[in-house]
N, C-alpha and C. Protein backbone atom coordinates (compact mmCIF):
# COMPACT_ATOMS: atom_id res chain seq x y z
N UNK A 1 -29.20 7.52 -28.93
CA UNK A 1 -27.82 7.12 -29.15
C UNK A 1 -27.28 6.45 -27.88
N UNK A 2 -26.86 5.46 -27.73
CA UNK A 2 -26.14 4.81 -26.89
C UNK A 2 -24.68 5.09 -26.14
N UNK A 3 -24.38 5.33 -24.81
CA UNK A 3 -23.06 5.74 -24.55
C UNK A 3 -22.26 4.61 -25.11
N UNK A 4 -21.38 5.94 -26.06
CA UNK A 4 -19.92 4.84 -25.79
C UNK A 4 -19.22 4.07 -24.71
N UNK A 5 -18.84 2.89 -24.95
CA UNK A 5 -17.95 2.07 -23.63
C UNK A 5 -16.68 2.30 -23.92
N UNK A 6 -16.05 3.11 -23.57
CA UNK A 6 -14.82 3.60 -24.01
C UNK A 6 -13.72 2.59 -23.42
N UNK A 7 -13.95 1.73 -22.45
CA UNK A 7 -12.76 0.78 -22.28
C UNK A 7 -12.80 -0.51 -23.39
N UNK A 8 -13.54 -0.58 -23.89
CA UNK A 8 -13.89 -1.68 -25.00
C UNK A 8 -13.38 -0.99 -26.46
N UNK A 9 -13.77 0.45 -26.76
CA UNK A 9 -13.36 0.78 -28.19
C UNK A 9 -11.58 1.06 -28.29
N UNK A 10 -11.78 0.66 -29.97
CA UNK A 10 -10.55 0.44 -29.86
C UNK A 10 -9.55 2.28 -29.94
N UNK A 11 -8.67 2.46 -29.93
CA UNK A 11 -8.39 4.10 -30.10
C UNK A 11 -9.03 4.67 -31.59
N UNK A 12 -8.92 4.23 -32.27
CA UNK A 12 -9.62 4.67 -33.83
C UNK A 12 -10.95 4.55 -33.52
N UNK A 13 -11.61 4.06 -32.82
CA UNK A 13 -13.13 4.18 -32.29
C UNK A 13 -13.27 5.34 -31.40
N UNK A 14 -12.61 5.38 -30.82
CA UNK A 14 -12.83 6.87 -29.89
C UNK A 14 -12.59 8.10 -30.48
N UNK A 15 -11.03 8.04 -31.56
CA UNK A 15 -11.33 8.99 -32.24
C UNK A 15 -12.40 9.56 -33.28
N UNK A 16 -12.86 8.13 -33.41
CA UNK A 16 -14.22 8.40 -34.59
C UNK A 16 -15.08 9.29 -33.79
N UNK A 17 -15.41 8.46 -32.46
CA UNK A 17 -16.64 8.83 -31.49
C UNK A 17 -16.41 10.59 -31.35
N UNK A 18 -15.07 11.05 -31.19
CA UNK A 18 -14.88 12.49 -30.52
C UNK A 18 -14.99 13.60 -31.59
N UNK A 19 -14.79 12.92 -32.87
CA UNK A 19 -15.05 13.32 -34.19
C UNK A 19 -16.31 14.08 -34.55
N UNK A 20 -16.98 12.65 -34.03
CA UNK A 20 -18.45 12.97 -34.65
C UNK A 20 -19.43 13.37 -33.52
N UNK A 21 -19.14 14.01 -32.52
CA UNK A 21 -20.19 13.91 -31.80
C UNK A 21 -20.21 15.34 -30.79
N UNK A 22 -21.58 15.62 -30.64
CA UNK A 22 -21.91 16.97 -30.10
C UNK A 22 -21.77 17.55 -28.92
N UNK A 23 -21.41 16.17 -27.90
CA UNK A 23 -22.00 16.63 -26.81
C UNK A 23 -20.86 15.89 -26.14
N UNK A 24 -20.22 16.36 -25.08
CA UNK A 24 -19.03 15.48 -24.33
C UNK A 24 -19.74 14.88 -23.13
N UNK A 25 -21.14 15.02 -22.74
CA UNK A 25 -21.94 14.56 -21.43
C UNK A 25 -21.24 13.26 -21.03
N UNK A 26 -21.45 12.00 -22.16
CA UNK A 26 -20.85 10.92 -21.63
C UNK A 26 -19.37 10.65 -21.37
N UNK A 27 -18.62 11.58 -21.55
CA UNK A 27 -16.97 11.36 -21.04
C UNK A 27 -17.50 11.99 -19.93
N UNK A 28 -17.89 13.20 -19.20
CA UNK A 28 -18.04 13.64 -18.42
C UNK A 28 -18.55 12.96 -17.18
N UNK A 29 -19.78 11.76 -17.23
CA UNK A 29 -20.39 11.81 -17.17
C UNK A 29 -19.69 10.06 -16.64
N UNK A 30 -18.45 9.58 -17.17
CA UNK A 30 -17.63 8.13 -16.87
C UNK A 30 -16.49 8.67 -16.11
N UNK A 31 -16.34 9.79 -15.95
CA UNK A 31 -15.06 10.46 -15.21
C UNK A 31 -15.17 10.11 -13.66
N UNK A 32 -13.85 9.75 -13.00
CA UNK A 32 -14.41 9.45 -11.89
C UNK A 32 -12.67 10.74 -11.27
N UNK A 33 -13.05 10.99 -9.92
CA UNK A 33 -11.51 12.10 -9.51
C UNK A 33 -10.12 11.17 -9.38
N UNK A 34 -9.38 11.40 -9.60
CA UNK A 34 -7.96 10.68 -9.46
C UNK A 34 -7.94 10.71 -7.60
N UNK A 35 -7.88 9.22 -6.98
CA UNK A 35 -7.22 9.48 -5.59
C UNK A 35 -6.35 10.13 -5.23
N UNK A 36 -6.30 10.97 -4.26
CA UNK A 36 -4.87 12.23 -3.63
C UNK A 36 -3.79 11.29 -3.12
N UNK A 37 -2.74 11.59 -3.88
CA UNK A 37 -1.24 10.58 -3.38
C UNK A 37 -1.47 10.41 -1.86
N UNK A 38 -0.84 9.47 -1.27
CA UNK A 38 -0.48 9.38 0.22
C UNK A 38 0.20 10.73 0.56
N UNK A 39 -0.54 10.64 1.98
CA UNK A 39 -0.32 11.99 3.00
C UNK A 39 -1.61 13.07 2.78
N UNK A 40 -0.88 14.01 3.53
CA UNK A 40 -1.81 15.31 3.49
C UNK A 40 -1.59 16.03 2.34
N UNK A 41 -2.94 16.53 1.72
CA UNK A 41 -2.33 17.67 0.50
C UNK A 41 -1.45 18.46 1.28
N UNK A 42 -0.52 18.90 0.18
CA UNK A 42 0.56 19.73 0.18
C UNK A 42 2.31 18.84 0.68
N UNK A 43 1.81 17.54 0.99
CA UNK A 43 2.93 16.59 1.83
C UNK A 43 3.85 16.84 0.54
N UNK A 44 5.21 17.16 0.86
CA UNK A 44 6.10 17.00 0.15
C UNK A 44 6.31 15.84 -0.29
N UNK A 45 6.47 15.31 -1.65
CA UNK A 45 6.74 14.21 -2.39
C UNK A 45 8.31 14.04 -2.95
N UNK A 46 8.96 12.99 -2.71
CA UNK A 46 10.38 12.68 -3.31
C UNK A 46 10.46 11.26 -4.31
N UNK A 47 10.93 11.45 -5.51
CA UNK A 47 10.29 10.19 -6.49
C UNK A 47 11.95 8.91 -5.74
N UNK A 48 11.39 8.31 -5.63
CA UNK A 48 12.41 7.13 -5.37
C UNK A 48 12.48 5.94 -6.11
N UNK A 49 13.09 5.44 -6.87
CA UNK A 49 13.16 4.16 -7.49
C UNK A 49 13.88 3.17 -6.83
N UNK A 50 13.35 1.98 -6.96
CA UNK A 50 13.41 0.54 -6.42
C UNK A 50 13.11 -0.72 -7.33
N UNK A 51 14.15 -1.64 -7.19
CA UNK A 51 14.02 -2.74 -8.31
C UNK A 51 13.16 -3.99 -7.44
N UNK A 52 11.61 -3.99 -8.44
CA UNK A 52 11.14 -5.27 -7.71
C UNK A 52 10.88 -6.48 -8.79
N UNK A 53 10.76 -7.61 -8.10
CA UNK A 53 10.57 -8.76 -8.73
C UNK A 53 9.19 -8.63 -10.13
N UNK A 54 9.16 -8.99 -11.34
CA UNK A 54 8.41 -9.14 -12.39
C UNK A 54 7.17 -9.32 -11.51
N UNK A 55 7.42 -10.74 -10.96
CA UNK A 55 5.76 -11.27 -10.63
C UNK A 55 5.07 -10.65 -9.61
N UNK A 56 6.03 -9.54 -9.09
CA UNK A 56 5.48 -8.85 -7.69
C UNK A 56 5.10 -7.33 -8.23
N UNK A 57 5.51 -6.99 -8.83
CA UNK A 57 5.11 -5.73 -10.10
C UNK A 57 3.54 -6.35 -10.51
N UNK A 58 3.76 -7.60 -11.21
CA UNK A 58 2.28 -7.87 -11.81
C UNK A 58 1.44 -7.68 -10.88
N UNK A 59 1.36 -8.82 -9.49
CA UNK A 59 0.49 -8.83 -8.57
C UNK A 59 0.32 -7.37 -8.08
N UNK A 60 0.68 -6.28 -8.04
CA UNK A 60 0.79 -4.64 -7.57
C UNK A 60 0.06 -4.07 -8.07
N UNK A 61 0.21 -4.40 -9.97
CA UNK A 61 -0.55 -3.92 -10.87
C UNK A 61 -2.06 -4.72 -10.67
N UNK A 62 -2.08 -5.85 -10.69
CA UNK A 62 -3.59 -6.42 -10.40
C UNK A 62 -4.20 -5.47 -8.89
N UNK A 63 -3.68 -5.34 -8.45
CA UNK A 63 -4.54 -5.33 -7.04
C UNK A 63 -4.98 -3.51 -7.29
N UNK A 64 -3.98 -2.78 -7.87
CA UNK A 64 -4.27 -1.50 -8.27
C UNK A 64 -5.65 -1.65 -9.17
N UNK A 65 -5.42 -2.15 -10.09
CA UNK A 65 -6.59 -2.05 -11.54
C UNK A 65 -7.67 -2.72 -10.32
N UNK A 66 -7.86 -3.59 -9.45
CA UNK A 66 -9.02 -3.92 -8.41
C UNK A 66 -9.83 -2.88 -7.68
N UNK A 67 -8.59 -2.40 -6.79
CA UNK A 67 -8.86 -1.00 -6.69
C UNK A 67 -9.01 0.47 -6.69
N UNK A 68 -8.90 0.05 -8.50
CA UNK A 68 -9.05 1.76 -8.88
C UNK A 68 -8.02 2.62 -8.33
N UNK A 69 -6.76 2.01 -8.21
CA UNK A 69 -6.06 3.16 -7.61
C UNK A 69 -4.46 3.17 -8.57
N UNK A 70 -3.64 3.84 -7.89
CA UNK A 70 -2.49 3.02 -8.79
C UNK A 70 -1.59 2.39 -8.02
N UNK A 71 -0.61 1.98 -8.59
CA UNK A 71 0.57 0.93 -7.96
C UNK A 71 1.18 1.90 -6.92
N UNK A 72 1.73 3.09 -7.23
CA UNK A 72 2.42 3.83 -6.11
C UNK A 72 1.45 4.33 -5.01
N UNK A 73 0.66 4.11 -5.16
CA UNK A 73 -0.46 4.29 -4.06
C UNK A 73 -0.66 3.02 -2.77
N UNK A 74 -0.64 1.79 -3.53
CA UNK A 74 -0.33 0.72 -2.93
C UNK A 74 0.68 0.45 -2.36
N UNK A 75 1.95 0.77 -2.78
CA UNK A 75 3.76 0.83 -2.18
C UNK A 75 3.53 1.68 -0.87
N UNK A 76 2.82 2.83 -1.42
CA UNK A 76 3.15 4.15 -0.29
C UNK A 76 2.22 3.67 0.84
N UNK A 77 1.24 3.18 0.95
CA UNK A 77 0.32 2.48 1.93
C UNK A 77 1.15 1.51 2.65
N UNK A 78 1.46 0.43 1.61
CA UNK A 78 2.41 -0.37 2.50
C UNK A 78 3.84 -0.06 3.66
N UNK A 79 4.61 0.71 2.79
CA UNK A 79 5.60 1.56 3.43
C UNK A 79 5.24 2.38 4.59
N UNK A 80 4.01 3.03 4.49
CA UNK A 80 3.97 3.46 5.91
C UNK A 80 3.47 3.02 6.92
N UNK A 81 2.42 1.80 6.56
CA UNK A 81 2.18 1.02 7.53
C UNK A 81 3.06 0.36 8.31
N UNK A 82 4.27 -0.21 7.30
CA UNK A 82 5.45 -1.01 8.00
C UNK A 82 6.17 0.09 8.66
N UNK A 83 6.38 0.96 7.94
CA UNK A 83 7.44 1.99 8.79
C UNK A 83 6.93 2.20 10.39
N UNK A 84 5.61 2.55 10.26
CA UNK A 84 4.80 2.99 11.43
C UNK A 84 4.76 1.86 12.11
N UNK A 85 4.96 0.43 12.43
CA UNK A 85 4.85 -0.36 12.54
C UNK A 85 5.86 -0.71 13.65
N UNK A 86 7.20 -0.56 12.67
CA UNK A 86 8.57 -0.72 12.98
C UNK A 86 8.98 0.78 14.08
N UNK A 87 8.63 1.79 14.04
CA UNK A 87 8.75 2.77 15.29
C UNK A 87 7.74 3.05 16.23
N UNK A 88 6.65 2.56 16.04
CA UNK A 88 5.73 3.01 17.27
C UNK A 88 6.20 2.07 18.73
N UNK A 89 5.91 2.74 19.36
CA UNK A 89 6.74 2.78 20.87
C UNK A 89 6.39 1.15 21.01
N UNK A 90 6.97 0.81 21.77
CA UNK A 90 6.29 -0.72 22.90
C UNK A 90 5.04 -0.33 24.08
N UNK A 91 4.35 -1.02 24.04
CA UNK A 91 3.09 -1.19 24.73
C UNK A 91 3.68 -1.58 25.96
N UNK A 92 2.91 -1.17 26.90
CA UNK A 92 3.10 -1.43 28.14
C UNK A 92 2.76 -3.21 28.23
N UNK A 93 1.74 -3.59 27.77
CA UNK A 93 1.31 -5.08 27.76
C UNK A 93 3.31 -6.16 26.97
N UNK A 94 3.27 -5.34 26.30
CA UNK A 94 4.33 -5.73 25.37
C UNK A 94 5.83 -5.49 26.31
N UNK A 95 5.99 -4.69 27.04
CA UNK A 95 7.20 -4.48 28.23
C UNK A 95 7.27 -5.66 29.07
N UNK A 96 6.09 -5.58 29.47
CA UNK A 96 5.86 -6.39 30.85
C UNK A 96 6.17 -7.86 30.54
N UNK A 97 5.77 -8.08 28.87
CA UNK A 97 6.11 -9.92 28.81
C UNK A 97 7.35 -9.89 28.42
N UNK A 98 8.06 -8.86 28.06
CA UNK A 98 9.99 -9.19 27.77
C UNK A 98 10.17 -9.18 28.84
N UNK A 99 9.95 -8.32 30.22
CA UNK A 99 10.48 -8.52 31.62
C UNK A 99 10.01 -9.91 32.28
N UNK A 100 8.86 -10.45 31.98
CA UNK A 100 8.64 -11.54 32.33
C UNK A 100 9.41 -12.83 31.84
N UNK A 101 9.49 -12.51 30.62
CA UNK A 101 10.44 -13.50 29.66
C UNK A 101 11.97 -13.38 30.01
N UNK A 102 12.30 -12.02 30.28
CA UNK A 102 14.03 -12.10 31.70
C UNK A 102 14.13 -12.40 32.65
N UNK A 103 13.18 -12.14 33.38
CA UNK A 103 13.12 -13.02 34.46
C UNK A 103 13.17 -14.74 34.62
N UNK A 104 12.62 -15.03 34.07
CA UNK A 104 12.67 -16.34 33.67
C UNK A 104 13.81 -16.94 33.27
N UNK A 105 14.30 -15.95 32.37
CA UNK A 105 15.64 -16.72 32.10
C UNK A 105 17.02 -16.54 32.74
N UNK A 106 16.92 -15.43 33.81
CA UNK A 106 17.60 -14.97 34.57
C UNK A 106 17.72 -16.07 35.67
N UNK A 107 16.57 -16.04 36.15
CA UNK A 107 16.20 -17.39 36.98
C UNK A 107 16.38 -18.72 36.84
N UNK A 108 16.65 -19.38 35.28
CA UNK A 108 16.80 -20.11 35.25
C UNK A 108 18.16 -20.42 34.99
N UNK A 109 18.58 -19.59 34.43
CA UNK A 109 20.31 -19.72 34.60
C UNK A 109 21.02 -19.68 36.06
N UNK A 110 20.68 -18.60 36.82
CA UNK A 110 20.96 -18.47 38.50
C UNK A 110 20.50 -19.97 39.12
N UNK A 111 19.79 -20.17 38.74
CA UNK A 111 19.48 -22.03 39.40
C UNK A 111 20.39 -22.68 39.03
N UNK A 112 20.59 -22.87 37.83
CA UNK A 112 21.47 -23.67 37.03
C UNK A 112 23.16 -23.26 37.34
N UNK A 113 23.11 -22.01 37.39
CA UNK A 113 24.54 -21.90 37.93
C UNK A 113 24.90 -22.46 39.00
N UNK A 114 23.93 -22.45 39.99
CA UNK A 114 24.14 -22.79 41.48
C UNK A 114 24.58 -24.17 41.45
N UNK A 115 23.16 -24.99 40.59
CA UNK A 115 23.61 -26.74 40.53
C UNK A 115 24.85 -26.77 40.08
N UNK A 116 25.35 -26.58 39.67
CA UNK A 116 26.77 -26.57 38.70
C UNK A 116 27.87 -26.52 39.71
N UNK A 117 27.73 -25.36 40.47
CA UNK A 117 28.50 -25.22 41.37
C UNK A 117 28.55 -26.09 42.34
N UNK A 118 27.64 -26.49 42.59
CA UNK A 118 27.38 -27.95 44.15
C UNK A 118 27.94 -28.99 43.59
């Protein structure tokens, strides 16, 4: 007997299939585990709703069904990347070129003031 392809039959095919048949091996056997929401098990979860664009919903939904995962899985990835993004400290490399970049302009105004003045 051949496994059923259960994404191809139609629902009246599956019910036929579950009907007639002895052995559940092949559902068992196509099962794959649901990914664990973002965070650590046990991370407290709060449901939030947000209105997004049609075509940006679709593209969310494509990239989910790509990777086997779901859409709020993809949001919550994004969101914390940006969040984490937007508060992690400044780099020392990253200090040093805004002070370099004041200086400069500190300097170049103090010049410029001076000509002004003469």
């Amino acid at each position: 007997m051949t496994e059923p392809d259960f994404d191809r039959m139609t629902k009246n095919e599956v019910v036929a299939w579950f009907q007639n048949t002895d052995s559940l091996a092949p559902v068992i056997k196509s099962m794959t585990a649901a990914p664990a929401p973002g965070g650590a098990p046990g991370t407290p979860m709060m449901l939030v709703s947000i209105r997004l664009p049609v075509s940006l919903v679709e593209q969310l939904d494509h990239l989910a069904d790509q990777a086997a995962t779901r859409r709020s899985d993809i949001v919550r990835d994004a969101l914390t990347s940006y969040v984490a993004d937007q508060i992690a400290p400044v780099s020392q490399d990253e200090a040093e070129h805004a002070l370099d970049v004041l200086r400069r302009i500190v300097t170049t105004r103090t010049t410029q003031g001076r000509a002004d003045a003469a």
